[in-house]
Every structure is written in C-alpha cells, then in structure tokens.
N, C-alpha and C. Protein backbone atom coordinates (compact mmCIF):
# COMPACT_ATOMS: atom_id res chain seq x y z
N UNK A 1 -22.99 -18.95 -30.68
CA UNK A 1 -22.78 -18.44 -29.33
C UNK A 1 -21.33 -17.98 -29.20
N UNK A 2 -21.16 -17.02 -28.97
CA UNK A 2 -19.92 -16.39 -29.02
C UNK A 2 -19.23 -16.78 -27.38
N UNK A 3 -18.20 -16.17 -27.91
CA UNK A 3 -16.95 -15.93 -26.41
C UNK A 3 -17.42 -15.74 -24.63
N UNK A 4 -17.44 -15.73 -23.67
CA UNK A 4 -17.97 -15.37 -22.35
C UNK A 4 -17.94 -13.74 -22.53
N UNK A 5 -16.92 -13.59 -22.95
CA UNK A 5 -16.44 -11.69 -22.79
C UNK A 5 -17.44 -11.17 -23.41
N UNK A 6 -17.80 -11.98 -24.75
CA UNK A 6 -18.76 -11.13 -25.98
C UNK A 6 -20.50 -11.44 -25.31
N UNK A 7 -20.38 -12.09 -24.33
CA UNK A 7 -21.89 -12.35 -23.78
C UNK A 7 -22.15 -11.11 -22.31
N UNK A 8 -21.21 -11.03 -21.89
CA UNK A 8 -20.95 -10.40 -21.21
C UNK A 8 -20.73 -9.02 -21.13
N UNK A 9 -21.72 -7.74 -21.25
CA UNK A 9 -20.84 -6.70 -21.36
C UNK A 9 -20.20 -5.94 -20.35
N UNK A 10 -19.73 -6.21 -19.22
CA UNK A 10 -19.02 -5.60 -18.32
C UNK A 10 -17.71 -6.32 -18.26
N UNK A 11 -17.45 -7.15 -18.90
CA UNK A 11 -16.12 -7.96 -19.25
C UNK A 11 -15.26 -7.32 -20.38
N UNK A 12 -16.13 -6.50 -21.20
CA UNK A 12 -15.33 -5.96 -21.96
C UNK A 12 -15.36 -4.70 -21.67
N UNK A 13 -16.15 -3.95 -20.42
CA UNK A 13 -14.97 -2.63 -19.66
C UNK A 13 -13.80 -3.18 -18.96
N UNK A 14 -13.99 -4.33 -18.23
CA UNK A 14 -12.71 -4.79 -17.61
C UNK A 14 -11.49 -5.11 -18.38
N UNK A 15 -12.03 -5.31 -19.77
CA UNK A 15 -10.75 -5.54 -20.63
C UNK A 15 -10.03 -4.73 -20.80
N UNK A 16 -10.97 -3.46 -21.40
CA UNK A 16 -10.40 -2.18 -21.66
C UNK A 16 -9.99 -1.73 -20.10
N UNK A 17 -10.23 -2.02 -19.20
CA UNK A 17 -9.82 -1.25 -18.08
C UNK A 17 -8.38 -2.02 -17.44
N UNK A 18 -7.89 -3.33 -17.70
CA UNK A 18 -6.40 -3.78 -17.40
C UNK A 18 -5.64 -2.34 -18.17
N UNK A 19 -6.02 -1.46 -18.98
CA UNK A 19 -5.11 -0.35 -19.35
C UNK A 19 -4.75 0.39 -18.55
N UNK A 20 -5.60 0.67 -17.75
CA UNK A 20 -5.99 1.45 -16.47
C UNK A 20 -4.84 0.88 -15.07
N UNK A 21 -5.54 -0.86 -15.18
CA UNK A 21 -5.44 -1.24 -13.75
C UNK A 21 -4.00 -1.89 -13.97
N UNK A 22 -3.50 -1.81 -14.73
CA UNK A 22 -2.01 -2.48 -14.91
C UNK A 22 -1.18 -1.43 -14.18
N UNK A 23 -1.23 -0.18 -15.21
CA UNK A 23 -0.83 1.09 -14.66
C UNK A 23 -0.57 1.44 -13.24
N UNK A 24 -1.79 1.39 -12.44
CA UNK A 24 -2.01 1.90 -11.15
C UNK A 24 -1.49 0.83 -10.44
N UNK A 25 -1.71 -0.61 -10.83
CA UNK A 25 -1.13 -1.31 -9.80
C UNK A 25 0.75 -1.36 -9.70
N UNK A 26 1.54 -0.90 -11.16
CA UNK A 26 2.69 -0.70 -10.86
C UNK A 26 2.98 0.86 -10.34
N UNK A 27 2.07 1.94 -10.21
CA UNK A 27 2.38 2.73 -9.59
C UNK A 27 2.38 2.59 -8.15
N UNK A 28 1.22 1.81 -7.72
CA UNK A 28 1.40 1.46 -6.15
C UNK A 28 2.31 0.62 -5.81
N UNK A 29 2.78 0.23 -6.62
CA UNK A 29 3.96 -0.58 -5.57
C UNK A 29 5.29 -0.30 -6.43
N UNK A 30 5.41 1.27 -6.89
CA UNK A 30 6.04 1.58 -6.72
C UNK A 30 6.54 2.64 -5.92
N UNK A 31 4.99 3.13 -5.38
CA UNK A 31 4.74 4.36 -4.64
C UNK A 31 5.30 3.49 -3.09
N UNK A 32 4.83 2.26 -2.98
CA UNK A 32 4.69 1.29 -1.90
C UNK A 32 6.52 1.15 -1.61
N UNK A 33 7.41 0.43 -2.34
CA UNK A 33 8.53 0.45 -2.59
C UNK A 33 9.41 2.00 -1.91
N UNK A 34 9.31 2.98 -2.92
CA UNK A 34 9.88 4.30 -2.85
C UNK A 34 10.11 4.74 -1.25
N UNK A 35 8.39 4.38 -0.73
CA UNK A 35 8.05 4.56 0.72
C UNK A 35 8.69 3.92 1.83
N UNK A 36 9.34 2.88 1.74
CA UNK A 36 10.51 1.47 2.00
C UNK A 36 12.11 2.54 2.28
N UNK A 37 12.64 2.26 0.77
CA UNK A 37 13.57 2.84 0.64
C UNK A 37 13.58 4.36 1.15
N UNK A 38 12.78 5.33 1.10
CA UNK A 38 12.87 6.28 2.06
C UNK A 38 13.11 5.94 3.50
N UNK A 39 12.57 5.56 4.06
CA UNK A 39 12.35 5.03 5.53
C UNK A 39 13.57 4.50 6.14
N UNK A 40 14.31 3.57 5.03
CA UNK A 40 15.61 2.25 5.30
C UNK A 40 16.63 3.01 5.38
N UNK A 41 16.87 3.86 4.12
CA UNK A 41 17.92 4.93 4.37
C UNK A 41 18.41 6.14 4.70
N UNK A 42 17.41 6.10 5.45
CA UNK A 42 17.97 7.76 6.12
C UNK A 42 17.86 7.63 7.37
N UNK A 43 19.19 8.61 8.07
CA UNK A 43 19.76 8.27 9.49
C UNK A 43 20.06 9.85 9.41
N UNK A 44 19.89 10.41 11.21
CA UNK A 44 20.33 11.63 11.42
C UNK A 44 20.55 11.77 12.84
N UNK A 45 21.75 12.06 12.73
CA UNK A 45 22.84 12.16 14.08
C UNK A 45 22.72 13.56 14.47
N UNK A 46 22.67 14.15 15.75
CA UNK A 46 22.14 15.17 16.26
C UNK A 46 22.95 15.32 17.51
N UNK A 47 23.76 16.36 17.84
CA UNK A 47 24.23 16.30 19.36
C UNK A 47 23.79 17.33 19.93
N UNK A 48 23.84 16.96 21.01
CA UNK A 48 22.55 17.99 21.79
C UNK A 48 23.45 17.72 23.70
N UNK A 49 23.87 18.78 23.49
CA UNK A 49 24.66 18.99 25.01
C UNK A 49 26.03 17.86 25.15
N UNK A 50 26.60 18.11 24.02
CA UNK A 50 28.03 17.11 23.77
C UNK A 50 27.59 15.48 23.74
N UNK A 51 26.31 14.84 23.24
CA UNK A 51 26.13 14.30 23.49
C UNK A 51 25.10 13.96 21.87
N UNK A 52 25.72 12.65 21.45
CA UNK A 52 25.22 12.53 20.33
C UNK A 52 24.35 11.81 19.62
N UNK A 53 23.19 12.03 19.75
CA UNK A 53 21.83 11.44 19.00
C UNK A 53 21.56 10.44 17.71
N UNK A 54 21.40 9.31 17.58
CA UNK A 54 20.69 8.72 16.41
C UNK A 54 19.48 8.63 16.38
N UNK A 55 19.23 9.44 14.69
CA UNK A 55 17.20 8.76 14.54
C UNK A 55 17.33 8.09 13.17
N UNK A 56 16.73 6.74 13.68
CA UNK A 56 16.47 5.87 12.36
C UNK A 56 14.88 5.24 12.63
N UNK A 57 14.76 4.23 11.53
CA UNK A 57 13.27 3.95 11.29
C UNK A 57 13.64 2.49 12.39
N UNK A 58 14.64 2.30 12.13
CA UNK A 58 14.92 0.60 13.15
C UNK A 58 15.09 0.42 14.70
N UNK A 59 15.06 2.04 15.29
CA UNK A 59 14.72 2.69 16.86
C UNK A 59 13.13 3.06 17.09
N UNK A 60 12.29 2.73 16.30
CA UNK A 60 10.84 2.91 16.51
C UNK A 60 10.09 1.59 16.21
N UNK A 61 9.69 0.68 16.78
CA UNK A 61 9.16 -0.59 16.61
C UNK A 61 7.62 -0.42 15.23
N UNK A 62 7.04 1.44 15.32
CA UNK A 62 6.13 1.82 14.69
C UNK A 62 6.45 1.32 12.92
N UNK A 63 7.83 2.20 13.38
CA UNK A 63 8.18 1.96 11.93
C UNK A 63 9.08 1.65 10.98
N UNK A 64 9.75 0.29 12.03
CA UNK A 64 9.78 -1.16 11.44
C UNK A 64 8.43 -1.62 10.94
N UNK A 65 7.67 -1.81 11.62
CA UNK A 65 6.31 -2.48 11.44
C UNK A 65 5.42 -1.40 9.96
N UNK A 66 5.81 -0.13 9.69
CA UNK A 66 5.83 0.82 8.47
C UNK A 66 6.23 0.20 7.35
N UNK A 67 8.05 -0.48 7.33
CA UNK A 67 8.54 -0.88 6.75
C UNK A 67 8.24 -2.39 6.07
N UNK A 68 7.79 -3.35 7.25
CA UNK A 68 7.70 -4.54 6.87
C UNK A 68 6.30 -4.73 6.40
N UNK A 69 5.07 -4.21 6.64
CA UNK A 69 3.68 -3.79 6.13
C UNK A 69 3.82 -3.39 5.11
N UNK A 70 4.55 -2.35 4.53
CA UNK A 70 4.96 -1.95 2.85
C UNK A 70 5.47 -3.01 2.07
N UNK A 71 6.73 -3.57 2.40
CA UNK A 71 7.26 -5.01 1.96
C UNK A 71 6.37 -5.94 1.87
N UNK A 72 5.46 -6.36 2.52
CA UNK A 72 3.99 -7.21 2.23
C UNK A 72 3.29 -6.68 1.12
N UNK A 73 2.94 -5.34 1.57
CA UNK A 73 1.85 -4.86 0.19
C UNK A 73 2.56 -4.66 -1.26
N UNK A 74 3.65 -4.38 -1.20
CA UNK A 74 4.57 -4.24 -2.47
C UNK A 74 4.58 -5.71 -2.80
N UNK A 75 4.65 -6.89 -2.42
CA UNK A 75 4.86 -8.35 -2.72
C UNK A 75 3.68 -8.82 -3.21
N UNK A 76 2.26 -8.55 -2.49
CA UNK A 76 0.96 -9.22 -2.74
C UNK A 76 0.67 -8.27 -3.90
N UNK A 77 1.30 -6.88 -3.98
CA UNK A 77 0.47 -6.63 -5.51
C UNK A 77 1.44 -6.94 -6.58
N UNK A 78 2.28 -7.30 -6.48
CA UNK A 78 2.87 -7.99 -7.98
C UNK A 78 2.46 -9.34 -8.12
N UNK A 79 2.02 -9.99 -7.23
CA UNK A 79 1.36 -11.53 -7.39
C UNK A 79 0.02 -10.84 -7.99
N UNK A 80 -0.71 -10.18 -7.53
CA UNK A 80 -2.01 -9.84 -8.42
C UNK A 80 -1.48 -9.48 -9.66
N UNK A 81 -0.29 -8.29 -9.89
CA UNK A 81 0.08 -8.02 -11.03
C UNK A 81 0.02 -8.73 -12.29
N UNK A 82 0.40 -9.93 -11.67
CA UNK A 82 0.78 -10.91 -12.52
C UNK A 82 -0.56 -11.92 -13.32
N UNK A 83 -1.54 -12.05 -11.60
CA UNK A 83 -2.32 -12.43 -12.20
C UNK A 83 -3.57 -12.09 -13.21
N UNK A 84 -3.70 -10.94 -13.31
CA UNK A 84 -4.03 -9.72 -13.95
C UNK A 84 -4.47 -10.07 -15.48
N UNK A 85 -3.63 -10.23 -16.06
CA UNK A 85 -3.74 -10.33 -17.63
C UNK A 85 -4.22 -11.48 -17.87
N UNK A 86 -3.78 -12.86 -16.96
CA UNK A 86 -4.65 -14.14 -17.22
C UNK A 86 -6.03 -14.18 -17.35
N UNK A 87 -6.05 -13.10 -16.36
CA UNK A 87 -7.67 -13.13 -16.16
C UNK A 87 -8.54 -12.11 -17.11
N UNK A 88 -7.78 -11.12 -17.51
CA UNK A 88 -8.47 -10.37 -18.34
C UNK A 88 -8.77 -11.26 -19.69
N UNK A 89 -7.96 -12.08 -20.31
CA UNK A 89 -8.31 -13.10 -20.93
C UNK A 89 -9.30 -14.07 -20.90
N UNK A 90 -9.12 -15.00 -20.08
CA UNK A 90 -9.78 -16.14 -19.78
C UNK A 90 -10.38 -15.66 -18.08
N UNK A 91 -11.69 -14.96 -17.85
CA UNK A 91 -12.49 -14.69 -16.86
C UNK A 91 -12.99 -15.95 -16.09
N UNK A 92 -12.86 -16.09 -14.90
CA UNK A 92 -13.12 -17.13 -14.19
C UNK A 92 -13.02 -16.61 -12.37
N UNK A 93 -14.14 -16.92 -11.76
CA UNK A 93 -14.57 -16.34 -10.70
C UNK A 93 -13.60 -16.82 -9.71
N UNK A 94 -13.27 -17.54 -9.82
CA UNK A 94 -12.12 -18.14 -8.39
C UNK A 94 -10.73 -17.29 -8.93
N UNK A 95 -10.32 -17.23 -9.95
CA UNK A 95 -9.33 -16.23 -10.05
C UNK A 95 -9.15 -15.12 -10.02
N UNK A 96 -10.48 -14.46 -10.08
CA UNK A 96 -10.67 -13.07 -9.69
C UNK A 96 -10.64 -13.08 -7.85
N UNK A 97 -11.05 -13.88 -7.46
CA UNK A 97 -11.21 -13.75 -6.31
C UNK A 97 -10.08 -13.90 -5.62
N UNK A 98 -9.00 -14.61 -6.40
CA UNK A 98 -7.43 -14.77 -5.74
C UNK A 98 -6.93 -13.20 -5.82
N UNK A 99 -7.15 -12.45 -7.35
CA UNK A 99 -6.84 -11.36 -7.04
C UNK A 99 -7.70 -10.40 -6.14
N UNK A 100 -8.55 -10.47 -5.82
CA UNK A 100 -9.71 -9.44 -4.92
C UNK A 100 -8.50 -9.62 -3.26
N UNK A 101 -8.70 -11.09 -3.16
CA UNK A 101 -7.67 -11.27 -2.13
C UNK A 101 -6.55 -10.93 -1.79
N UNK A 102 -5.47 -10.74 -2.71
CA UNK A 102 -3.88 -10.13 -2.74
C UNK A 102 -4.24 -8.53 -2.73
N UNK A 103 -5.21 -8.17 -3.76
CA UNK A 103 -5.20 -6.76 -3.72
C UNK A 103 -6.24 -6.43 -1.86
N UNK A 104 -6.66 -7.18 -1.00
CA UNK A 104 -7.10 -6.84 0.13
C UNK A 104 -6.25 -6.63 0.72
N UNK A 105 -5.27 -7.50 0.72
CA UNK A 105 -3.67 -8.42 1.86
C UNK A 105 -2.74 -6.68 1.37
N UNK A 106 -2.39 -6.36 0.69
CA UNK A 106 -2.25 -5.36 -0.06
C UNK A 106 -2.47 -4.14 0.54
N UNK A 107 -3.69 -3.86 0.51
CA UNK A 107 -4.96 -2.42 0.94
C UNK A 107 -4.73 -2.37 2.96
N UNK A 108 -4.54 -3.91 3.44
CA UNK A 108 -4.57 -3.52 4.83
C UNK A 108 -3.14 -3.63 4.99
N UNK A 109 -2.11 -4.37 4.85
CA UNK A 109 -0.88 -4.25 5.19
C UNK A 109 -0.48 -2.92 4.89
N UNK A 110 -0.52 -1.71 3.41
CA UNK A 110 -0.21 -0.91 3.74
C UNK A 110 -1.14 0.47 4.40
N UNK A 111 -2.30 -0.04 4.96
CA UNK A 111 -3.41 1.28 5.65
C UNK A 111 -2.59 0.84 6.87
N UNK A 112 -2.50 -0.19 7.51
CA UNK A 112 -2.18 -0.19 8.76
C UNK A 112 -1.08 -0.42 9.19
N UNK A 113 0.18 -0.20 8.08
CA UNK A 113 1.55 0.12 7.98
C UNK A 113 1.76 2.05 8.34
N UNK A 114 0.78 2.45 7.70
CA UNK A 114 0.78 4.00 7.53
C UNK A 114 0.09 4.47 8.80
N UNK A 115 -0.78 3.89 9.28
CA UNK A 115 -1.57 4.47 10.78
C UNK A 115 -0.20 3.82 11.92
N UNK A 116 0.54 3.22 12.17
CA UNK A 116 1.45 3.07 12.85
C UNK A 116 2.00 4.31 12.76
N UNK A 117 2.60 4.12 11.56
CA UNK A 117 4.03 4.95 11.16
C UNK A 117 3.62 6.41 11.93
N UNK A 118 2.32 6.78 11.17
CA UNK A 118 1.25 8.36 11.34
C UNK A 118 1.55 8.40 12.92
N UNK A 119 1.24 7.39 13.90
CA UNK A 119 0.61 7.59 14.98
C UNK A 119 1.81 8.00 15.79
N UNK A 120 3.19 7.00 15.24
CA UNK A 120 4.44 7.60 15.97
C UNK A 120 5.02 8.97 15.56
N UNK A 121 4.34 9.23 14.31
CA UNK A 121 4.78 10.70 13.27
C UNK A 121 4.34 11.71 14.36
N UNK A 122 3.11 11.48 14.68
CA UNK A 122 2.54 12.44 15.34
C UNK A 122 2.95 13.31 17.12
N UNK A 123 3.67 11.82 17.31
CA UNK A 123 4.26 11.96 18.64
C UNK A 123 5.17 12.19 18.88
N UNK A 124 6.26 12.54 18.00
CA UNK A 124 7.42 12.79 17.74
C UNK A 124 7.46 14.50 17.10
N UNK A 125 6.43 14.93 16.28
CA UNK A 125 6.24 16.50 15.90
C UNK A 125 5.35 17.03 17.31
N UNK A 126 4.37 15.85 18.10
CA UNK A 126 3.85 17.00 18.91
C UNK A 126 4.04 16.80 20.66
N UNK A 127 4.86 15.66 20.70
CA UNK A 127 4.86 15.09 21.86
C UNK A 127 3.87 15.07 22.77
N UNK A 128 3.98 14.14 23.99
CA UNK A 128 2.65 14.47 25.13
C UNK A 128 2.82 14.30 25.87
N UNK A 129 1.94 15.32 25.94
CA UNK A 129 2.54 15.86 27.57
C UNK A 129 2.23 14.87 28.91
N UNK A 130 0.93 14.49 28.75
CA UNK A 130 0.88 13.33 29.80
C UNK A 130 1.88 12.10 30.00
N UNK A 131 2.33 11.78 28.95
CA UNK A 131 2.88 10.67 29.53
C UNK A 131 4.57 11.16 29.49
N UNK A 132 4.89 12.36 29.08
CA UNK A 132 6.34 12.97 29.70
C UNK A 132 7.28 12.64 27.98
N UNK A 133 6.36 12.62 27.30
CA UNK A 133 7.50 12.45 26.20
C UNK A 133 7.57 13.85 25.34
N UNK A 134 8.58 13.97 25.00
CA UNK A 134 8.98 15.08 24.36
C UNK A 134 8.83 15.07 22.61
N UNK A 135 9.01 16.40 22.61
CA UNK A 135 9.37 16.44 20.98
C UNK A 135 10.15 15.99 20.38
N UNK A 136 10.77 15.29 19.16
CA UNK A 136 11.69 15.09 18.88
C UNK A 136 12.47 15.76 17.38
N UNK A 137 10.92 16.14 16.72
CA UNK A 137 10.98 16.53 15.53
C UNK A 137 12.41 18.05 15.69
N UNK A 138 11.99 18.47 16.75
CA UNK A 138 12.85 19.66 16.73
C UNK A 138 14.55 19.60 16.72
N UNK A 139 14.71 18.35 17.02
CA UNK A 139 16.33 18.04 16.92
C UNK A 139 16.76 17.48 15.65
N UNK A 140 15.39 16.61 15.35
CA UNK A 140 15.68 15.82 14.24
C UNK A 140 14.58 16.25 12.87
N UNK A 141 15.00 17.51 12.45
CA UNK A 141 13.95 18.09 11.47
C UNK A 141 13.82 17.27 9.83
N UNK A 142 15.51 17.08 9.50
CA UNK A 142 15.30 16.56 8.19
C UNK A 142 14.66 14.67 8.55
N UNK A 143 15.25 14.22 9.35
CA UNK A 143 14.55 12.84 9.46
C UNK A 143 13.27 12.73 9.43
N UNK A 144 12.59 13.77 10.44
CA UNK A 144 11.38 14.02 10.60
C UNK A 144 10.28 14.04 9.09
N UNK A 145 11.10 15.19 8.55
CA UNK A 145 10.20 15.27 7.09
C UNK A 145 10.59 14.38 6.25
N UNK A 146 11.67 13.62 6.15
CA UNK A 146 11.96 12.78 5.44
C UNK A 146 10.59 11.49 5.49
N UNK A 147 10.35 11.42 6.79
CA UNK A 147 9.63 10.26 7.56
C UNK A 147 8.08 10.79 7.19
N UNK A 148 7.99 11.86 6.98
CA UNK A 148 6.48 12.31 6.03
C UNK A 148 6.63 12.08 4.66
N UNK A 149 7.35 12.19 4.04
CA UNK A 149 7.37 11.89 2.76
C UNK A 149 7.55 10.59 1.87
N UNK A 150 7.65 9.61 3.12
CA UNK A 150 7.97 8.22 3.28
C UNK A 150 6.42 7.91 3.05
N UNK A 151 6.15 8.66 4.66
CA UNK A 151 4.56 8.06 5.01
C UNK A 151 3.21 8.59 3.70
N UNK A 152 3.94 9.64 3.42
CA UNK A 152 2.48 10.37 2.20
C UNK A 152 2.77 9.40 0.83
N UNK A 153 3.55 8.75 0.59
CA UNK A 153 3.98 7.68 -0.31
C UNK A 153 3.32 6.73 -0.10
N UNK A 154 3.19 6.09 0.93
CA UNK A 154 2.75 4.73 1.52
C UNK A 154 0.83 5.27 1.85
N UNK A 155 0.84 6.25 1.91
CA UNK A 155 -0.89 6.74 1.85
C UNK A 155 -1.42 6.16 0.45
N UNK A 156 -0.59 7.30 -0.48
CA UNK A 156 -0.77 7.37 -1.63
C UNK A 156 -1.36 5.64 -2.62
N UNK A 157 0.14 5.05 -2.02
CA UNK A 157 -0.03 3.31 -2.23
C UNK A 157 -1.33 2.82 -2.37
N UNK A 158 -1.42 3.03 -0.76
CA UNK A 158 -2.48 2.70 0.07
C UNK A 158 -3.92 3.28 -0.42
N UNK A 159 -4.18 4.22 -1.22
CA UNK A 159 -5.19 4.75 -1.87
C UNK A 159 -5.32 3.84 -3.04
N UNK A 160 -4.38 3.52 -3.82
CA UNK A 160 -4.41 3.02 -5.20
C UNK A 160 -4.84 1.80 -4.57
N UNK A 161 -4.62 0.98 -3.79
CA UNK A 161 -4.60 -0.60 -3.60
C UNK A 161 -5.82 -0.81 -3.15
N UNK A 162 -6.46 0.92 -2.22
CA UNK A 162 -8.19 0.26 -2.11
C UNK A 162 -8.89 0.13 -3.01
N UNK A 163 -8.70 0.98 -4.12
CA UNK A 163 -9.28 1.06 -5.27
C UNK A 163 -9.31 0.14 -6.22
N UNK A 164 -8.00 -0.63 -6.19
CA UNK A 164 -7.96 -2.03 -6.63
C UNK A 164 -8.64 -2.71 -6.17
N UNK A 165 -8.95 -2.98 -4.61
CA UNK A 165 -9.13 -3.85 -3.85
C UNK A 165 -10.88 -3.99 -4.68
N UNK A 166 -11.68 -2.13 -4.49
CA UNK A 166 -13.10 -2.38 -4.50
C UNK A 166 -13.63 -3.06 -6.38
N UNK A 167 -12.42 -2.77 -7.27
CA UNK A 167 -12.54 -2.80 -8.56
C UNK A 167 -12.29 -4.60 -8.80
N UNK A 168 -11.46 -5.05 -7.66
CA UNK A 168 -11.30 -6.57 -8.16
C UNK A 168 -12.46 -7.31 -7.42
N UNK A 169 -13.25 -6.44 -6.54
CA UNK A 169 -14.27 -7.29 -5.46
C UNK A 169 -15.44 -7.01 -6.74
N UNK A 170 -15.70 -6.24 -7.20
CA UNK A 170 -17.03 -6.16 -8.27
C UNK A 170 -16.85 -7.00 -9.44
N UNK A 171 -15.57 -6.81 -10.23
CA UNK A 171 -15.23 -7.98 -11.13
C UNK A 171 -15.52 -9.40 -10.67
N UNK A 172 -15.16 -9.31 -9.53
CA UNK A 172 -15.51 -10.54 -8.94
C UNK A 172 -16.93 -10.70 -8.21
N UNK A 173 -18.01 -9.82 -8.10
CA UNK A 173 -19.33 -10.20 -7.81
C UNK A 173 -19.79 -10.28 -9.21
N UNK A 174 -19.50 -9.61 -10.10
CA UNK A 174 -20.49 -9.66 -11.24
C UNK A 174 -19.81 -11.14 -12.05
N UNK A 175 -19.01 -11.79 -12.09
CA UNK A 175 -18.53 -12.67 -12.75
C UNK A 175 -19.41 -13.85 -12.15
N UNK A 176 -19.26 -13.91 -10.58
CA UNK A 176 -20.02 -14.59 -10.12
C UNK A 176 -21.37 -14.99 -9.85
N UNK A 177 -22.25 -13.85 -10.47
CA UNK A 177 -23.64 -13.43 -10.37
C UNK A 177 -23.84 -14.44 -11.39
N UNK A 178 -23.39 -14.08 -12.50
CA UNK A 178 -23.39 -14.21 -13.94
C UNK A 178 -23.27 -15.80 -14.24
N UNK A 179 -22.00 -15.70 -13.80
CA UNK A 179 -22.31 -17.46 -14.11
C UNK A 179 -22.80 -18.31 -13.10
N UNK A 180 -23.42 -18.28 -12.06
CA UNK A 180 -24.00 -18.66 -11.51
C UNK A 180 -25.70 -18.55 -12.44
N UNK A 181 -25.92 -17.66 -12.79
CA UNK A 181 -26.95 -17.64 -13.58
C UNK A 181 -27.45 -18.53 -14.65
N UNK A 182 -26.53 -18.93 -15.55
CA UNK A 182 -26.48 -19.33 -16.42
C UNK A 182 -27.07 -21.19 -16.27
C-alpha cells in the first residue's frame, strides 16, 4: 500500500500545482503590498484661489480602511504561504482547511478594501450632485490616477486570492471526501 498522494490521484495535481500556487500567492501579495505603498505615499498639494489644498489616502476614512484591508490580506496570505508546502507534502484535511481559511480572510479583506476605496474613487472623479459634493479629481489629477492604480493593484490581488480561496476550498473538499471514505 503505497503513500496517501500515490492513492490519491488529485493529490498529485495539487503537488504539481504548489508550482503554480506558490507563484500566484507571492504575486498577490505582492500586487496586495505595491497597492499599500502606492496609496501611503503619495500626497498632492493644490492651490486653488490662494488657498492651498492637501489630498492624501489618511483624509478619506474609505481609504484608510483600502489601506488597512490590504495590510490584512497581504499578512493572511503569507501565513497560508507558508503553510503551503507542509501540506503539499504531508495532506491532511484540517490543514488545508486552515489554509482555505487565511486564503478567505485574504479574498474578503482585500474585495472589500477595493469596493470602499472604488466607491470613494468614484465620487471624487464624478461627484453628486444630490448631496452637494463636488469633483475633486479635477484639482487633484495625478493623486487621483495615482489612487486608480493603487486600486487596479488591489483588484488584481483580489482576483488571485479568490482563486486561491476556490482552489484551497476543493483541495480541501476532496481530501475530506476521501478520507472520510476510507
């Protein structure tokens, strides 16, 4: 009777696939990260009728809450990161499921880091009119796009980490099917 992996054949796409999922998970949180540091450092001063303007990410409560939602998902996927290779080794259903979990904590801290950020993005390039707020993008153009290129980063993340999320939830139903079977 051989190995679990060698009884198993969807354990040994998952093996071959840590090639894959190692990859993507340090691209998302580095995509996750990048999206941070965009956001933290950039400031743009604007005077507008002798009178002089700051736009930063730490004057929008949206996106602070952008910032600190990325800092979560960048943290919970290097704890999966890590746990990653243990498991591609030695398969065991409660440890997959720790990672199914970090890569979830992950997938919603940065979707609903990015629908903030989006929702103030949006109100700031198109203002509205009902409730009397103005444009802002037009004073503050490079912040503005800076603050898209932040947010299409933190999408991007946010794409890779669901994909993790649905790839560690099946590893983790079929592990569990399986030996429950047995």
């Amino acid at each position: 009777m051989g190995s679990l992996q060698e009884q198993i054949p969807f354990l040994k796409i998952g093996k071959k696939f840590i090639y894959v999922e190692t990859p993507m998970r340090i691209i998302g949180i580095i995509s996750s990260l990048i999206s941070v540091v965009l956001m933290v450092t950039y400031k743009q001063v604007s005077v507008f009728l002798g009178v002089e303007f700051v736009a930063k990410y730490s004057y929008s409560p949206a996106f602070k809450y952008f910032v600190v939602a990325n800092g979560v998902a960048c943290f919970f996927s290097v704890v999966s990161l890590f746990l990653v290779k243990p498991c591609s080794k030695n398969p065991d259903r409660n440890k997959y499921f720790i990672i199914f979990m970090t890569d979830l904590v992950a997938t919603v801290f940065c979707a609903t880091g990015c629908a903030a950020a989006t929702s103030f993005g949006y109100t700031a390039f198109h203002g509205n009119e009902h409730t009397g707020w103005m444009k802002i993008c037009d004073q503050f153009k490079k912040f503005c796009h800076r603050s898209i290129e932040s947010i299409v980063l933190a999408y991007f993340a946010s794409l890779l980490f669901l994909f993790l999320t649905i790839w560690s939830a099946w590893k983790s139903s079929k592990l569990h099917g399986v030996i429950d079977c047995k």
